[in-house]
C-alpha atoms as a PDB file:
ATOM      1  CA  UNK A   1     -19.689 -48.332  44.703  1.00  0.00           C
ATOM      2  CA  UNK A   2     -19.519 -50.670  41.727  1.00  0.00           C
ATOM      3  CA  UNK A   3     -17.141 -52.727  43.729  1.00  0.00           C
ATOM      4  CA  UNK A   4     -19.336 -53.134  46.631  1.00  0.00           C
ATOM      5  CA  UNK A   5     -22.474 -54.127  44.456  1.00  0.00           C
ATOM      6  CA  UNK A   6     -19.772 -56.660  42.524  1.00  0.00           C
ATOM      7  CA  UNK A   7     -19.017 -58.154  45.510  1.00  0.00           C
ATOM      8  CA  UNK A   8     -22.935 -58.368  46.313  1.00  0.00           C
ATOM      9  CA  UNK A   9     -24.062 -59.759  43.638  1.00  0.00           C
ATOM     10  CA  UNK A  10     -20.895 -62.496  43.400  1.00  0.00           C
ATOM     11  CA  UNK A  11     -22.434 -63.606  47.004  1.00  0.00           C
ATOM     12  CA  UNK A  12     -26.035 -63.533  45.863  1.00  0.00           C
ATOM     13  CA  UNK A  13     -24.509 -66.040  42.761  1.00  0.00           C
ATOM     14  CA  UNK A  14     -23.032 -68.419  45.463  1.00  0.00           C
ATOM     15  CA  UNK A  15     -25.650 -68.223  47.512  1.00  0.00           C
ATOM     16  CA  UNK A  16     -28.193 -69.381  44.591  1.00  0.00           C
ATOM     17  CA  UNK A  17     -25.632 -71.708  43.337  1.00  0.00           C
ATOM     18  CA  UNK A  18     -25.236 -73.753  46.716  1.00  0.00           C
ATOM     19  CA  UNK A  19     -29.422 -73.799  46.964  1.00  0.00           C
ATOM     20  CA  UNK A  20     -29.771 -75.129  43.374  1.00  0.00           C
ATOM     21  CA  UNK A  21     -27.085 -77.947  45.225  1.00  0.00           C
ATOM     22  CA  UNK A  22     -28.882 -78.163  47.795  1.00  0.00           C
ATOM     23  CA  UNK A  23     -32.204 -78.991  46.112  1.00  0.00           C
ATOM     24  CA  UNK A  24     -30.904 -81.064  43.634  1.00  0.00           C
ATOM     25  CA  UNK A  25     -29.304 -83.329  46.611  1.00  0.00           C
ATOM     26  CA  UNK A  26     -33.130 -83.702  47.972  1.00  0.00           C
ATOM     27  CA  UNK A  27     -33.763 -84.634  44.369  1.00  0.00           C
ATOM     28  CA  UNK A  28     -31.397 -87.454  44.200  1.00  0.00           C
ATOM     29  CA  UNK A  29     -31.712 -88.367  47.970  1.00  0.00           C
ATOM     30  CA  UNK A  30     -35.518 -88.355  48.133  1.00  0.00           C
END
């Protein structure tokens, strides 16, 4: 159980981090 919701949340963190990425790209780019 506590495993599973580790794993979770470590893909909800990479999933956040690469869409703060992505919008600071469209920040630079436009």
């Amino acid at each position: 159980m506590l495993k599973e919701h580790l794993i979770c949340s470590e893909w909800l963190c990479l999933h956040f981090v690469s869409l703060s990425n992505q919008y600071t790209i469209y920040k630079v780019f436009f």
